[in-house]
C-alpha atoms as a PDB file:
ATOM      1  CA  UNK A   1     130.074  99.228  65.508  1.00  0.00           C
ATOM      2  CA  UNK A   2     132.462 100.411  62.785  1.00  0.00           C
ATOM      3  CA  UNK A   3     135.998  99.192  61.820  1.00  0.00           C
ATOM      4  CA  UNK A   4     139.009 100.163  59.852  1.00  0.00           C
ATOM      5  CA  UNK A   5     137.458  98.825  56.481  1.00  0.00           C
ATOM      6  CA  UNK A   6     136.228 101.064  53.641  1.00  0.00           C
ATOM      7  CA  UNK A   7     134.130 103.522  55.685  1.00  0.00           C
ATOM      8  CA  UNK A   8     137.056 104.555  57.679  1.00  0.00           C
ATOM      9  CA  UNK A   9     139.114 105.182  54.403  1.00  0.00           C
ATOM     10  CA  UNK A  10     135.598 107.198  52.568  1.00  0.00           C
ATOM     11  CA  UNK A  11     136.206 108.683  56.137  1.00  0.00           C
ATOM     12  CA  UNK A  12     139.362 110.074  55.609  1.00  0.00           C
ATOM     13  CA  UNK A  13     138.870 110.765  51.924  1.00  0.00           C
ATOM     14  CA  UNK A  14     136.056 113.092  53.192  1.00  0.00           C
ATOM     15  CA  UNK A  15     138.434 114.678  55.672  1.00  0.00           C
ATOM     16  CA  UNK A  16     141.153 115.551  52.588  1.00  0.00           C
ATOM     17  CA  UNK A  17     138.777 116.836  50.160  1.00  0.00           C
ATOM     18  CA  UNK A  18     137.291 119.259  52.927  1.00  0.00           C
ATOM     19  CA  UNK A  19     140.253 120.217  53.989  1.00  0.00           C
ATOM     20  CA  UNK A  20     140.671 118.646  57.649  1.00  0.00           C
ATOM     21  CA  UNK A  21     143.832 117.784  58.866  1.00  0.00           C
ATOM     22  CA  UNK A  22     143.322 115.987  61.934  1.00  0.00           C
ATOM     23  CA  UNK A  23     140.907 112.841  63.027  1.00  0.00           C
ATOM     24  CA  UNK A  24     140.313 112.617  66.288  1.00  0.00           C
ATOM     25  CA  UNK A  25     139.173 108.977  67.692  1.00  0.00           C
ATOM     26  CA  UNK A  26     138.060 107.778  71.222  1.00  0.00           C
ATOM     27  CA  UNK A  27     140.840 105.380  73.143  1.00  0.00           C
ATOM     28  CA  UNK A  28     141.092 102.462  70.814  1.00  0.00           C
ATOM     29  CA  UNK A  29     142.226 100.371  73.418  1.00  0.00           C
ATOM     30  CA  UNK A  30     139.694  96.767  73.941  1.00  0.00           C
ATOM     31  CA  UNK A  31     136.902  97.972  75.498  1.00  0.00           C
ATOM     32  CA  UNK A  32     136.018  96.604  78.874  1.00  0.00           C
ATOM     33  CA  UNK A  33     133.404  96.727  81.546  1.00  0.00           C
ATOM     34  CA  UNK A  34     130.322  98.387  78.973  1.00  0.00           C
ATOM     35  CA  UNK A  35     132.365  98.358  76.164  1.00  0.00           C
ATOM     36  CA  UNK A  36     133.537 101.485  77.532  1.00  0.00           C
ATOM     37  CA  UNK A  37     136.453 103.037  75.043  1.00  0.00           C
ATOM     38  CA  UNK A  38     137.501 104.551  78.139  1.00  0.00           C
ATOM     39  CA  UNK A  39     137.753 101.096  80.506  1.00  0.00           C
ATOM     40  CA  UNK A  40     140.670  99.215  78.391  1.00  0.00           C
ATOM     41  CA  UNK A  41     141.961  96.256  79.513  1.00  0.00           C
ATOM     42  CA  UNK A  42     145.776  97.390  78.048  1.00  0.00           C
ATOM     43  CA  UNK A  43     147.004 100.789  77.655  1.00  0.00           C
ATOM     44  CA  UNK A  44     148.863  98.904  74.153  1.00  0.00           C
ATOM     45  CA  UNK A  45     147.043  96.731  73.078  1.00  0.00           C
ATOM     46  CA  UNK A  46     144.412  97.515  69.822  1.00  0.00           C
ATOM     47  CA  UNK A  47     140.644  96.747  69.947  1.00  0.00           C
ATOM     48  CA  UNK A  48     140.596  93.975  68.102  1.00  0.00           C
ATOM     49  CA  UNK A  49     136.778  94.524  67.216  1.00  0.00           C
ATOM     50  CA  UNK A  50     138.026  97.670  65.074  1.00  0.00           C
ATOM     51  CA  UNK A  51     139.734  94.780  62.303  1.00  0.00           C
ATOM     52  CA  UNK A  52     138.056  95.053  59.105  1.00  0.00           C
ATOM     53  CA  UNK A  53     136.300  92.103  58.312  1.00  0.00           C
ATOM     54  CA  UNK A  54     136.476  92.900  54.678  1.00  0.00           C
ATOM     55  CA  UNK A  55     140.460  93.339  54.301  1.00  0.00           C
ATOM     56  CA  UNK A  56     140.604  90.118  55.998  1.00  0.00           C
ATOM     57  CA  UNK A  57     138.519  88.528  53.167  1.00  0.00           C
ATOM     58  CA  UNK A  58     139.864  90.528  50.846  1.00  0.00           C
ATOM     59  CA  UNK A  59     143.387  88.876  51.692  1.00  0.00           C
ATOM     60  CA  UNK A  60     142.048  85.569  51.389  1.00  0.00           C
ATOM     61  CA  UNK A  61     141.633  84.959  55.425  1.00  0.00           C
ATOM     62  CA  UNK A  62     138.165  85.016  55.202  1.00  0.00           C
ATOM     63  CA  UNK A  63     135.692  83.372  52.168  1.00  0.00           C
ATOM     64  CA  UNK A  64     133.099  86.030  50.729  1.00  0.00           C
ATOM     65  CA  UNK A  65     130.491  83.234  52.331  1.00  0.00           C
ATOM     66  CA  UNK A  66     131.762  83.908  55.741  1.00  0.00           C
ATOM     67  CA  UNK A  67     130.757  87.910  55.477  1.00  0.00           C
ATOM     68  CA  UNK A  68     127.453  86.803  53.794  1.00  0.00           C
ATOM     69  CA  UNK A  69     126.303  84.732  56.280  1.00  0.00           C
ATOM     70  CA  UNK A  70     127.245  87.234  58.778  1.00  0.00           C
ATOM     71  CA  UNK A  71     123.871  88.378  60.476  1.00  0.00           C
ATOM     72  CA  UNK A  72     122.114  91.196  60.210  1.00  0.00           C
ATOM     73  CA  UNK A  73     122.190  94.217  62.882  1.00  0.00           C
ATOM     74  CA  UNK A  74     120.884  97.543  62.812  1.00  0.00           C
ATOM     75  CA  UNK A  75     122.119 100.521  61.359  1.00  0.00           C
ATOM     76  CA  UNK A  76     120.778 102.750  64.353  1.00  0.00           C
ATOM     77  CA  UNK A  77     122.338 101.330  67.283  1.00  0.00           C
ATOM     78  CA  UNK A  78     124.711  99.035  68.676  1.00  0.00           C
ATOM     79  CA  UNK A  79     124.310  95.270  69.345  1.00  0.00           C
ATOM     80  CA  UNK A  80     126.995  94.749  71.363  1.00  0.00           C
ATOM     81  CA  UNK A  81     126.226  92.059  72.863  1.00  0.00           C
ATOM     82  CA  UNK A  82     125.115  90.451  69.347  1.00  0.00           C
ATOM     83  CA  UNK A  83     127.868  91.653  67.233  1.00  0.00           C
ATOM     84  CA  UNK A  84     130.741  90.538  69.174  1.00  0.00           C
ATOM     85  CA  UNK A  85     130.680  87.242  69.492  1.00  0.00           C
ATOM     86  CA  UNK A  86     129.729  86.682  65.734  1.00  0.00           C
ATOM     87  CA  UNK A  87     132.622  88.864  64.743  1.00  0.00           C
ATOM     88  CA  UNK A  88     135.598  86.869  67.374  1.00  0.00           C
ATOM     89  CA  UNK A  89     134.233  83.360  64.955  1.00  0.00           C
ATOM     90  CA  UNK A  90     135.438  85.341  61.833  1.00  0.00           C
ATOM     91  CA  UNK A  91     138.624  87.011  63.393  1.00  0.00           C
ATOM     92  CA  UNK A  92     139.604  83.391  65.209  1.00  0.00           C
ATOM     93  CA  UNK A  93     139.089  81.549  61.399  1.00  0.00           C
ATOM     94  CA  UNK A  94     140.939  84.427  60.102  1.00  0.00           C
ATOM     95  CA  UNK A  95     143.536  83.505  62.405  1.00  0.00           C
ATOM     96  CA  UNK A  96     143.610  80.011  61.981  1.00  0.00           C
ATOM     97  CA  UNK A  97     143.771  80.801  58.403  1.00  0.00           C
ATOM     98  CA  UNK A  98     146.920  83.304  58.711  1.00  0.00           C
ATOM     99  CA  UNK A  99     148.554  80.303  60.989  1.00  0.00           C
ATOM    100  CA  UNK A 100     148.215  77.814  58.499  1.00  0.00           C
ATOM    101  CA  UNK A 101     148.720  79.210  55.147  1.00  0.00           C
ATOM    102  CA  UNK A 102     150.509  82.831  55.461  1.00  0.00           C
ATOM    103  CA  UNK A 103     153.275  83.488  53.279  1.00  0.00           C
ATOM    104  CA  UNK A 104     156.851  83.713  54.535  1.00  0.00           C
ATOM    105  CA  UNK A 105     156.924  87.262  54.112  1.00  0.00           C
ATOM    106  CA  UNK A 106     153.762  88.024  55.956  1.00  0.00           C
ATOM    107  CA  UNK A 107     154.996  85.481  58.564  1.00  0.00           C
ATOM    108  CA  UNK A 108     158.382  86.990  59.174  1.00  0.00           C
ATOM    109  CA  UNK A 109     156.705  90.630  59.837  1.00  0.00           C
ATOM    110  CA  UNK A 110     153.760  88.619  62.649  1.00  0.00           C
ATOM    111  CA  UNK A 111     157.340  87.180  64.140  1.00  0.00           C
ATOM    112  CA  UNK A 112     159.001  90.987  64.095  1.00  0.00           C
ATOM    113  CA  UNK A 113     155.741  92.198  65.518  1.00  0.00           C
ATOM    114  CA  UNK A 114     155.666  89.898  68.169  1.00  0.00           C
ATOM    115  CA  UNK A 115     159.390  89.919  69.049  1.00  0.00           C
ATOM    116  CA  UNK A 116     159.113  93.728  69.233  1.00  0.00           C
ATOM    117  CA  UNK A 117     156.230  93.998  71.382  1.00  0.00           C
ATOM    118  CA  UNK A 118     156.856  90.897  73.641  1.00  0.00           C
ATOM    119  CA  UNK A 119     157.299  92.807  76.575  1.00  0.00           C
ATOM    120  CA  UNK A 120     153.584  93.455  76.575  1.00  0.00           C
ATOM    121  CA  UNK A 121     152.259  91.548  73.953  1.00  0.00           C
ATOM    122  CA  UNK A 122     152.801  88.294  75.766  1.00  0.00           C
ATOM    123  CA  UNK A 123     151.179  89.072  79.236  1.00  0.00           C
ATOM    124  CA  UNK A 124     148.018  90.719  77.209  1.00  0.00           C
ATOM    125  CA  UNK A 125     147.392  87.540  75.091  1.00  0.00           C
ATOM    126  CA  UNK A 126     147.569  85.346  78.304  1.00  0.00           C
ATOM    127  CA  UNK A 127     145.771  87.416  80.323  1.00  0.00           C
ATOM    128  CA  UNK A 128     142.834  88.215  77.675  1.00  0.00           C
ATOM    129  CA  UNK A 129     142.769  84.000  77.161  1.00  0.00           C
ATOM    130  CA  UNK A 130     142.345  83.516  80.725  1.00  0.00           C
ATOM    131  CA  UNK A 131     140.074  86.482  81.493  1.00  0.00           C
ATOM    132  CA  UNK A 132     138.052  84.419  78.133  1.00  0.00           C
ATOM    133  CA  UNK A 133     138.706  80.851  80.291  1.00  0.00           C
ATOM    134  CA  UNK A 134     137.498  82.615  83.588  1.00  0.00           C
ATOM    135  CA  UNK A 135     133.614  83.359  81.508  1.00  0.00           C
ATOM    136  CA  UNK A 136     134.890  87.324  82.032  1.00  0.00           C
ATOM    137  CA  UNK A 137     135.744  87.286  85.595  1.00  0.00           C
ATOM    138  CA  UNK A 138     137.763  89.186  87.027  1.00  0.00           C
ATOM    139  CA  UNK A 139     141.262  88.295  87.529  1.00  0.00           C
ATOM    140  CA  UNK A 140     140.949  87.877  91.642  1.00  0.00           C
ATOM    141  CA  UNK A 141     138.019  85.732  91.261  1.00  0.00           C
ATOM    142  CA  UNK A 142     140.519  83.174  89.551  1.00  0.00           C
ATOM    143  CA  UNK A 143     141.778  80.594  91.474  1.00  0.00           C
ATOM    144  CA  UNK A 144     144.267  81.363  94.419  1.00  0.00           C
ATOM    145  CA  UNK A 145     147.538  80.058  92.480  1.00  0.00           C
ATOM    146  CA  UNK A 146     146.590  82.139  89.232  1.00  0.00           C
ATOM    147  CA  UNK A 147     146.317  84.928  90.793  1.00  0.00           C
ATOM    148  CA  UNK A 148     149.243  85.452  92.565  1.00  0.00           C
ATOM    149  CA  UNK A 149     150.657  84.070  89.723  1.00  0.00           C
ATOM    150  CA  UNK A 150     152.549  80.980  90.947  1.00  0.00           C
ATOM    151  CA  UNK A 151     154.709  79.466  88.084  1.00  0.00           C
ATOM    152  CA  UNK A 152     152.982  75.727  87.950  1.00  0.00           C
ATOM    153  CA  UNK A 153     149.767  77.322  87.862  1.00  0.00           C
ATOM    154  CA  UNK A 154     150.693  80.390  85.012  1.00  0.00           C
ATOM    155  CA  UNK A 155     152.676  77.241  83.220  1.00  0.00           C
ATOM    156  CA  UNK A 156     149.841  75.148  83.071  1.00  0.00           C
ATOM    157  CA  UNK A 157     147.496  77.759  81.929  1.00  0.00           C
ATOM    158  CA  UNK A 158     149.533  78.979  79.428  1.00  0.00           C
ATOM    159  CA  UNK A 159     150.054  75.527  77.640  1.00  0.00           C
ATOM    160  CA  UNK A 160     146.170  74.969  78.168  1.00  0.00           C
ATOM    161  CA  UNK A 161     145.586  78.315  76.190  1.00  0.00           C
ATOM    162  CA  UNK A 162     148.214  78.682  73.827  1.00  0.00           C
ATOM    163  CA  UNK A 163     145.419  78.732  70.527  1.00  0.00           C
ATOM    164  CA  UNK A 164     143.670  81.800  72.201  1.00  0.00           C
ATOM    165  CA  UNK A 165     146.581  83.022  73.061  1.00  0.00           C
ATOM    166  CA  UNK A 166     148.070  83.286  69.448  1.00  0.00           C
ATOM    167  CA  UNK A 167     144.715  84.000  68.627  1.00  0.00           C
ATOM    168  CA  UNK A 168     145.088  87.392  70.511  1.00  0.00           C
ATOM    169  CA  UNK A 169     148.445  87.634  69.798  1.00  0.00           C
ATOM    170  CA  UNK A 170     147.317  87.526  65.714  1.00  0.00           C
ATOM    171  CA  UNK A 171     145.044  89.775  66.558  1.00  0.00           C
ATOM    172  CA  UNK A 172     147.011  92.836  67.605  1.00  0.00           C
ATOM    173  CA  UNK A 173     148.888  92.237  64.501  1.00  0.00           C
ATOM    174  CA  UNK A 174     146.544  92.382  62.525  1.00  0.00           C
ATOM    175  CA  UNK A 175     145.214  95.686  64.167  1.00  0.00           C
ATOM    176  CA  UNK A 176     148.147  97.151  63.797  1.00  0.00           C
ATOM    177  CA  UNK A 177     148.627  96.043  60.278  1.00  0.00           C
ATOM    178  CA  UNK A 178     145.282  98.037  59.368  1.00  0.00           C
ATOM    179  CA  UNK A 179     145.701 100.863  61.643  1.00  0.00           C
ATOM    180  CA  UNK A 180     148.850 101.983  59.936  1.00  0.00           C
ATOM    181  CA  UNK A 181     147.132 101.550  56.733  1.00  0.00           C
END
């Protein structure tokens, strides 16, 4: 489905040597209903799907055996509804990986990130964890209190999701991290 990893960059390399001087790229926004680049669930947010798998292992967050034993899809068309969740078990243990063992350099700049773009960073990653808790449903198909978001109810989900939370939170940074690269 492609990704900021080394076909992006031969991308661009191909666009210097030819003389381009501009890219220009659908919404990049998370895709929603279809996978549609054009139904996002955040105007901010990053697709998350876009993270190269291979900078991730190349930075130590994934093993070489984890991109191995990723399966096979074809080159003519998209498996969506393959390809996704195999990729969201290597970007979670990428994730897990960052939270355990990142260095306090790379930690500091995930803290910047977040502190800079709490004011929708925070409300993305909780609603992206419940709209994952919910099996995809919409959010006024949630139960009464969640969705008129009553503070017991938005308290107790947020403590119930707080690893897919980060997780989502980790994973914006790490989009971001790439797409500026």
């Amino acid at each position: 489905m492609g990704d900021l990893g080394p076909a992006a960059y031969e991308f661009i390399d191909f666009l210097a040597e030819t003389g381009q001087q501009l890219w220009q790229v659908l919404p990049l926004g998370p895709t929603g209903h279809g996978n549609s680049p054009y139904m996002s669930y955040s105007s901010m947010a990053g697709n998350h799907m876009l993270i190269s798998l291979e900078q991730l292992r190349d930075r130590g967050l994934l093993k070489p055996s984890d991109l191995d034993e990723f399966p096979y899809f074809s080159d003519d068309e998209v498996d969506y509804s393959g390809v996704l969740p195999e990729k969201l078990k290597l970007l979670e243990k990428a994730a897990e990986t960052f939270n355990a063992a990142a260095d306090e350099e790379t930690r500091a700049e995930y803290e910047a990130f977040c502190k800079e773009h709490a004011f929708w960073l925070d409300d993305y990653a909780f609603f992206m964890a419940l709209k994952r808790a919910h099996g995809g449903a919409s959010w006024h198909q949630w139960e009464n209190a969640l969705a008129r978001r009553e503070d017991q109810a938005m308290s107790a989900w947020h403590d119930k999701l707080a690893t897919v939370i980060a997780y989502h939170k980790y994973f914006q940074f790490e989009f971001t991290r790439q797409w500026r690269r």
